[in-house]
Protein backbone atom coordinates (compact mmCIF):
# COMPACT_ATOMS: atom_id res chain seq x y z
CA UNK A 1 -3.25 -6.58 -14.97
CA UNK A 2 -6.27 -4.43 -15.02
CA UNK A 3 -6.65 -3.10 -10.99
CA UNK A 4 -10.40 -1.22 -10.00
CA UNK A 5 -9.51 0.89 -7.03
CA UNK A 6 -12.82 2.89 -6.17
CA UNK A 7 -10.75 6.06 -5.10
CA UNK A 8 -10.11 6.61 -8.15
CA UNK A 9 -13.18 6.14 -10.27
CA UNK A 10 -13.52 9.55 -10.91
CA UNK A 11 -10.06 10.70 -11.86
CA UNK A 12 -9.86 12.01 -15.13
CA UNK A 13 -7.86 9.92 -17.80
CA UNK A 14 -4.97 12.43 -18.17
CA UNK A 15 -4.36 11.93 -14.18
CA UNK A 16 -4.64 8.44 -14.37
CA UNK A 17 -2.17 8.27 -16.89
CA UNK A 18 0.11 10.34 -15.11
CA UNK A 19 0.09 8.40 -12.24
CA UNK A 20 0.66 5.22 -13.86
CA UNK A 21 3.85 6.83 -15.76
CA UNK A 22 4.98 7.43 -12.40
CA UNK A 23 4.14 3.83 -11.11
CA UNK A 24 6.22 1.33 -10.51
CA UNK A 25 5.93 -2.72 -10.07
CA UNK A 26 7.18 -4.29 -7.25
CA UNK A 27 6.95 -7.39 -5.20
CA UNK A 28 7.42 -8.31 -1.93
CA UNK A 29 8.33 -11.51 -0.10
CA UNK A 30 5.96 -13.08 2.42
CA UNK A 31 6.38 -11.48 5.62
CA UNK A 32 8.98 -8.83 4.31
CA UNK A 33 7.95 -5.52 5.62
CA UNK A 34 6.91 -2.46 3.16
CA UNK A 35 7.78 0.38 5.82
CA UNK A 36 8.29 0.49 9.69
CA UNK A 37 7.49 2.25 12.41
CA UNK A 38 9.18 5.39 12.70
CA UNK A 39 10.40 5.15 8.82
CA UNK A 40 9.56 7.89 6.52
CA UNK A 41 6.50 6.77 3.54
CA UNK A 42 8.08 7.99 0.40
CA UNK A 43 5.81 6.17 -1.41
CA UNK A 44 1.81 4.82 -1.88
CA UNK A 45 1.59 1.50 -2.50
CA UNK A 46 -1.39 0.03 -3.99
CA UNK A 47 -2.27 -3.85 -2.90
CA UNK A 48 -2.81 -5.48 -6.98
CA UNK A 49 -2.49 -9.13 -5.79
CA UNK A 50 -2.43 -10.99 -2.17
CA UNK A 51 -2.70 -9.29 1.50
CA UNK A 52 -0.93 -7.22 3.02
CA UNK A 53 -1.27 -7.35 7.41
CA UNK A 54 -0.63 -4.44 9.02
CA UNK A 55 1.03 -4.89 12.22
CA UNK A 56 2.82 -3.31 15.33
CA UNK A 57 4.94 -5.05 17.59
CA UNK A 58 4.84 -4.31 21.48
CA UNK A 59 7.10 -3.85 24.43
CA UNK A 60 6.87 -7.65 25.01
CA UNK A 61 8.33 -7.97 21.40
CA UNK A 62 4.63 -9.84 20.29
CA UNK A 63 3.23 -9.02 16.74
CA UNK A 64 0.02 -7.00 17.40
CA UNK A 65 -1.67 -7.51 14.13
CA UNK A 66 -4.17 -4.35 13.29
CA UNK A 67 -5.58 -4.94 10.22
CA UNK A 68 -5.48 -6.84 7.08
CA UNK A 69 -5.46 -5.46 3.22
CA UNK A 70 -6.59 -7.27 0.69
CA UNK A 71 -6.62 -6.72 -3.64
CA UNK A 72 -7.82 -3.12 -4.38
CA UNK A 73 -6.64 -1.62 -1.20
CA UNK A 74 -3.82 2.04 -0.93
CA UNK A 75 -1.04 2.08 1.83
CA UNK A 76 0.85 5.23 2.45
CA UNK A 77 -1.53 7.60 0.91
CA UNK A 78 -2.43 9.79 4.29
CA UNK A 79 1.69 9.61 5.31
CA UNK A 80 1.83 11.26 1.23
CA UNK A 81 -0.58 13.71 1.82
């Protein structure tokens, strides 16, 4: 699956190989949730295929729904850096 993720457009090839050496493919479940609130990021996800919502829930235990990630999109990176 080729994936064009404009961050990285002008990596040089040696990174980009490194970081998909280091990559990993996995899949989530429709509502399962990547990370939590509170949870450490160990990891930067990158969105190849469906969306991803971002979401909060509040102290009246309602889903808050903040944004929405599509194909293309990076979660995790800022927690990373």
């Amino acid at each position: 699956m080729k994936l064009n993720i404009q961050y990285f457009r002008n990596c040089s090839l040696l990174s980009l190989k490194r970081l998909y050496y280091k990559s990993e493919m996995c899949f989530f479940d429709y509502e399962q949730p990547i990370f939590k609130i509170g949870e450490p990021c160990k990891y930067i996800y990158f969105v190849a295929s469906g969306i991803v919502g971002i979401e909060i829930v509040n102290q009246w235990n309602q889903k808050l729904q903040l944004d929405l990630l599509g194909r293309g999109s990076i979660i995790g990176f800022n927690s990373i850096l």
